[in-house]
N, C-alpha and C. Protein backbone atom coordinates (compact mmCIF):
# COMPACT_ATOMS: atom_id res chain seq x y z
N UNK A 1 32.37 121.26 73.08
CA UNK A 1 33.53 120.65 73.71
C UNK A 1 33.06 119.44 74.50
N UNK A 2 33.64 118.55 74.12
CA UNK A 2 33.40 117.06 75.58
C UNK A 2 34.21 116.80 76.00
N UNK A 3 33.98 116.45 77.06
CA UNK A 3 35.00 116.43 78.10
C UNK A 3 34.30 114.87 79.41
N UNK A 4 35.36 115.12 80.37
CA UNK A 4 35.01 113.59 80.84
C UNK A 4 35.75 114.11 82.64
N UNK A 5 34.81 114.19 82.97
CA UNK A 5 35.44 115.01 84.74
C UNK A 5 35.33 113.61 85.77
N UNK A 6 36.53 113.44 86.34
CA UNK A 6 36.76 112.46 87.18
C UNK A 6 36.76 112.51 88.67
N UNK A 7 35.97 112.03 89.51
CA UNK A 7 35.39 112.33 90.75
C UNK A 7 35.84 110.99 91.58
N UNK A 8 36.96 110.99 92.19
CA UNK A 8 37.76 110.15 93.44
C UNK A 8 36.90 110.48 94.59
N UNK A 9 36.82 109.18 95.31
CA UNK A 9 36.07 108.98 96.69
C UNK A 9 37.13 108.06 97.49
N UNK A 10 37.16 108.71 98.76
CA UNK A 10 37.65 107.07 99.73
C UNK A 10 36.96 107.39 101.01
N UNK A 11 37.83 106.04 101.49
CA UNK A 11 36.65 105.91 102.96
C UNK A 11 36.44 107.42 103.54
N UNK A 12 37.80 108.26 104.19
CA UNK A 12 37.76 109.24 104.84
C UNK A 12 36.82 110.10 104.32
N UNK A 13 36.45 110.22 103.33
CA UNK A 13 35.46 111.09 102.26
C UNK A 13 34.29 112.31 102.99
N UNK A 14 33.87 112.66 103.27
CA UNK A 14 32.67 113.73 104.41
C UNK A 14 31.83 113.80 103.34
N UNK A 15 30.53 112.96 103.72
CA UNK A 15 29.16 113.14 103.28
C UNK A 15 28.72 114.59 102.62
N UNK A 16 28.69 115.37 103.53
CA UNK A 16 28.68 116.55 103.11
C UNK A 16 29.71 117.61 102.74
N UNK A 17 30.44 116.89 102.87
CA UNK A 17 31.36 117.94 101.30
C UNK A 17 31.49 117.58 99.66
N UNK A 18 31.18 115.68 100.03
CA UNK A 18 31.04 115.22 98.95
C UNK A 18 29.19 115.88 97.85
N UNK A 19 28.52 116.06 98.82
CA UNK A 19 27.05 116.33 98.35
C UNK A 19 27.30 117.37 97.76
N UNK A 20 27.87 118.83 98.70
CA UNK A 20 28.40 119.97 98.25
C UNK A 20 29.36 120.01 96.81
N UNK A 21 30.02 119.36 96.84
CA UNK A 21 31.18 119.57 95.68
C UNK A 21 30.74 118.94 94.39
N UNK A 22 29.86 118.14 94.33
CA UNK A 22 29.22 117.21 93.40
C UNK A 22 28.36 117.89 93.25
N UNK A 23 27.45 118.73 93.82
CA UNK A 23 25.94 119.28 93.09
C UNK A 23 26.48 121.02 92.42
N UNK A 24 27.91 120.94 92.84
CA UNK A 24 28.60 122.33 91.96
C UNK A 24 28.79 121.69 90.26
N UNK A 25 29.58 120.40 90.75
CA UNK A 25 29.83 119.77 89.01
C UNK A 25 28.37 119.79 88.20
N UNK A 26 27.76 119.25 88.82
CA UNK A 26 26.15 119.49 88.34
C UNK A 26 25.73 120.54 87.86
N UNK A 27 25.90 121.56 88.45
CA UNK A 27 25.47 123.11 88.10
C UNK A 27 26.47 123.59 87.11
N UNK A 28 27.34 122.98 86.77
CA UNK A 28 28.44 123.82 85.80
C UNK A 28 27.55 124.43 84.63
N UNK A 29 28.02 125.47 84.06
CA UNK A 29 27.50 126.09 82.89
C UNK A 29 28.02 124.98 81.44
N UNK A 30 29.23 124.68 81.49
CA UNK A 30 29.75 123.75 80.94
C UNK A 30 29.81 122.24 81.52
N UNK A 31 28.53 121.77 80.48
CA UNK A 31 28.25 120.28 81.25
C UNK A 31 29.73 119.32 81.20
N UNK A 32 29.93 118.19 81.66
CA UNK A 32 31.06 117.49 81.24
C UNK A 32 29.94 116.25 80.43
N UNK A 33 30.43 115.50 79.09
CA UNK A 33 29.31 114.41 78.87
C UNK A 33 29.79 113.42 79.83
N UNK A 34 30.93 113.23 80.28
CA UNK A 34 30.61 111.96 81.41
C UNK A 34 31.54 112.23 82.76
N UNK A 35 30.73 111.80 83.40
CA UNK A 35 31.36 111.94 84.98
C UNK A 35 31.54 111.07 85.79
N UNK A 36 32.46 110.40 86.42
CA UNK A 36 33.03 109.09 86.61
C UNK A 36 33.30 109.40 87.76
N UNK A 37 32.33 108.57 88.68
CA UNK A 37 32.69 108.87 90.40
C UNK A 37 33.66 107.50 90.66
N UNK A 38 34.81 107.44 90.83
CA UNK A 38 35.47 106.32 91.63
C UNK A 38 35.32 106.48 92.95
N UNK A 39 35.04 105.05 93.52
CA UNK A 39 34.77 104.53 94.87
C UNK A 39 36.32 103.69 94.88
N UNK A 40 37.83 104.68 95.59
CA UNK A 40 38.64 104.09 95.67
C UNK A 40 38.67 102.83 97.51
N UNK A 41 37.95 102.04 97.31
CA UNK A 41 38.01 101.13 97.95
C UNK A 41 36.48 100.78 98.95
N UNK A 42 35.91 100.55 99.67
CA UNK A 42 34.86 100.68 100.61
C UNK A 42 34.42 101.89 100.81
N UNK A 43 33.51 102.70 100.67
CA UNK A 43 33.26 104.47 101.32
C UNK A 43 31.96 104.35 102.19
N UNK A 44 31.94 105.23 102.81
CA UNK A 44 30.72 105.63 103.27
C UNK A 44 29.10 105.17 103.22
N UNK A 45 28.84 104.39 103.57
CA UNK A 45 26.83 104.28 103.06
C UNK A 45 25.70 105.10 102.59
N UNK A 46 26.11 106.42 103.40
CA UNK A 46 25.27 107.60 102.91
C UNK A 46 26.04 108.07 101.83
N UNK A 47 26.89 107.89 101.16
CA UNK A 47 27.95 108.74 99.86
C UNK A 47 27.09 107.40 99.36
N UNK A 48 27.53 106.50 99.44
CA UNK A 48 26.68 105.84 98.09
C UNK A 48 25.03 106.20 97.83
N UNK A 49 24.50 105.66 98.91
CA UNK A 49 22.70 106.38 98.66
C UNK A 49 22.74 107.88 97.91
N UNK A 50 23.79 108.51 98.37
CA UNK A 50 23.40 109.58 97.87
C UNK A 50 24.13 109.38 96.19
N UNK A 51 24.69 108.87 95.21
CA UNK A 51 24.91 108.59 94.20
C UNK A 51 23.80 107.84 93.61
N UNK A 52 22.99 107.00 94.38
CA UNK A 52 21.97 106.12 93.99
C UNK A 52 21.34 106.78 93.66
N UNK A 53 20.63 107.99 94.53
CA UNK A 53 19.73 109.02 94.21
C UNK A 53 19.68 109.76 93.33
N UNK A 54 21.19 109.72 92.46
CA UNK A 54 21.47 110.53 91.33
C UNK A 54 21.09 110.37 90.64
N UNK A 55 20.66 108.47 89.95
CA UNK A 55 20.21 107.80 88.67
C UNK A 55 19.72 108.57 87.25
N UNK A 56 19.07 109.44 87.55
CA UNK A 56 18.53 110.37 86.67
C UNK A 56 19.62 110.41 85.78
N UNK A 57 21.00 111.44 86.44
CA UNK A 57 21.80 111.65 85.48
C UNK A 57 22.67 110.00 84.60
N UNK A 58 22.37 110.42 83.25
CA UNK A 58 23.03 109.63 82.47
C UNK A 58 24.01 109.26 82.38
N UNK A 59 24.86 110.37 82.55
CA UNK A 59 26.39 111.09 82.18
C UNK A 59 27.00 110.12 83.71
N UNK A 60 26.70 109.90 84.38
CA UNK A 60 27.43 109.58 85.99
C UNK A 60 27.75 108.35 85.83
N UNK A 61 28.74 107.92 86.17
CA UNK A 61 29.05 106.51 85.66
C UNK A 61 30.27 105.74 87.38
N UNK A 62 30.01 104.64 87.78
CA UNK A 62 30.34 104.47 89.62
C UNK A 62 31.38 103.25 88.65
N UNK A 63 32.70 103.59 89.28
CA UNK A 63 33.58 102.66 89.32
C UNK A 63 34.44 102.44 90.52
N UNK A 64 33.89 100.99 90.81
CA UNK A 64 34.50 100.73 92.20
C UNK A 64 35.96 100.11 92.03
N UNK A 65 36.73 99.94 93.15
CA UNK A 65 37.52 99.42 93.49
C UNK A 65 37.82 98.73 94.89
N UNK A 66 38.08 97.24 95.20
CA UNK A 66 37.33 96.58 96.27
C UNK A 66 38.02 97.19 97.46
N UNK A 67 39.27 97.61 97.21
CA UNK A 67 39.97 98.04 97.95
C UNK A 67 40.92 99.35 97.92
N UNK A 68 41.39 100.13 99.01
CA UNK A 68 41.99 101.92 99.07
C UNK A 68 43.35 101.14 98.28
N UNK A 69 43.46 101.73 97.15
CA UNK A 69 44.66 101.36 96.31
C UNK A 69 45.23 103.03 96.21
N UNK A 70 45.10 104.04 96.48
CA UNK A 70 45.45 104.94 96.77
C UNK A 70 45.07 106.14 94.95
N UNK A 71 44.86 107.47 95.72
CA UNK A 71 44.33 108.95 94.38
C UNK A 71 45.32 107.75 93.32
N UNK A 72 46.82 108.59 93.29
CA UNK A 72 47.27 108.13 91.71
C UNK A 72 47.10 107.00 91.22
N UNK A 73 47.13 105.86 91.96
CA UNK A 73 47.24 104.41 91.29
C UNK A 73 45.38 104.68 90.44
N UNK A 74 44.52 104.66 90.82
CA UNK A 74 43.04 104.75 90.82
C UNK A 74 42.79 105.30 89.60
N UNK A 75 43.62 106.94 89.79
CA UNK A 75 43.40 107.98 88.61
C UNK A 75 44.34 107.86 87.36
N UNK A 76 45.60 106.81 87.44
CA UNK A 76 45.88 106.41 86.43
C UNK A 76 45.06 105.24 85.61
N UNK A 77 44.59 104.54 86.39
CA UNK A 77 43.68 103.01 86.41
C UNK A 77 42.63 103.85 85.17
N UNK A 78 41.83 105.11 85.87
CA UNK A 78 40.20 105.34 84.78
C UNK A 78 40.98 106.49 83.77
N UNK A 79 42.32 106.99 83.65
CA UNK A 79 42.17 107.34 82.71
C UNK A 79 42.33 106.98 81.43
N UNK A 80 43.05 105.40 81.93
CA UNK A 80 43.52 104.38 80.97
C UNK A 80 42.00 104.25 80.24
N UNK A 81 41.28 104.24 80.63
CA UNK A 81 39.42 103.92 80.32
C UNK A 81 39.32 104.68 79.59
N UNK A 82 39.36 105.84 79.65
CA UNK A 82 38.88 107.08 79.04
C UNK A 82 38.60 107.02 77.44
């Protein structure tokens, strides 16, 4: 099965829930082949380092947006991508 799991960020975002909830997608028994972190507008410094640090994975793919355009507008925006 492939599949394509979509991972929304914004400013308000918590470092550590984001680390937490992201290293569960990681561990899934059922990999997704691609995983698409949106950065809906400016986030955090340590949320990005900590994506930087990810590089390894292939599958992770960072799509920004310069500015908080808000979840639906964003998540209609990457699934148009898909």
């Amino acid at each position: 099965m492939k599949f394509t799991c979509i991972y929304p960020i914004y400013f308000k975002s918590d470092v550590l829930d984001v680390k937490k909830s992201f290293k569960t997608i990681l561990n899934q028994s059922l990999k997704a082949n691609e995983i698409l972190v949106v950065y809906d507008g400016p986030i955090n410094k340590n949320i990005v380092l900590f994506f930087e640090s990810l590089k390894k994975y292939k599958e992770i793919k960072i799509i920004k947006f310069k500015k908080n355009l808000g979840l639906g507008f964003v998540l209609k925006k990457v699934i148009k991508q898909v």
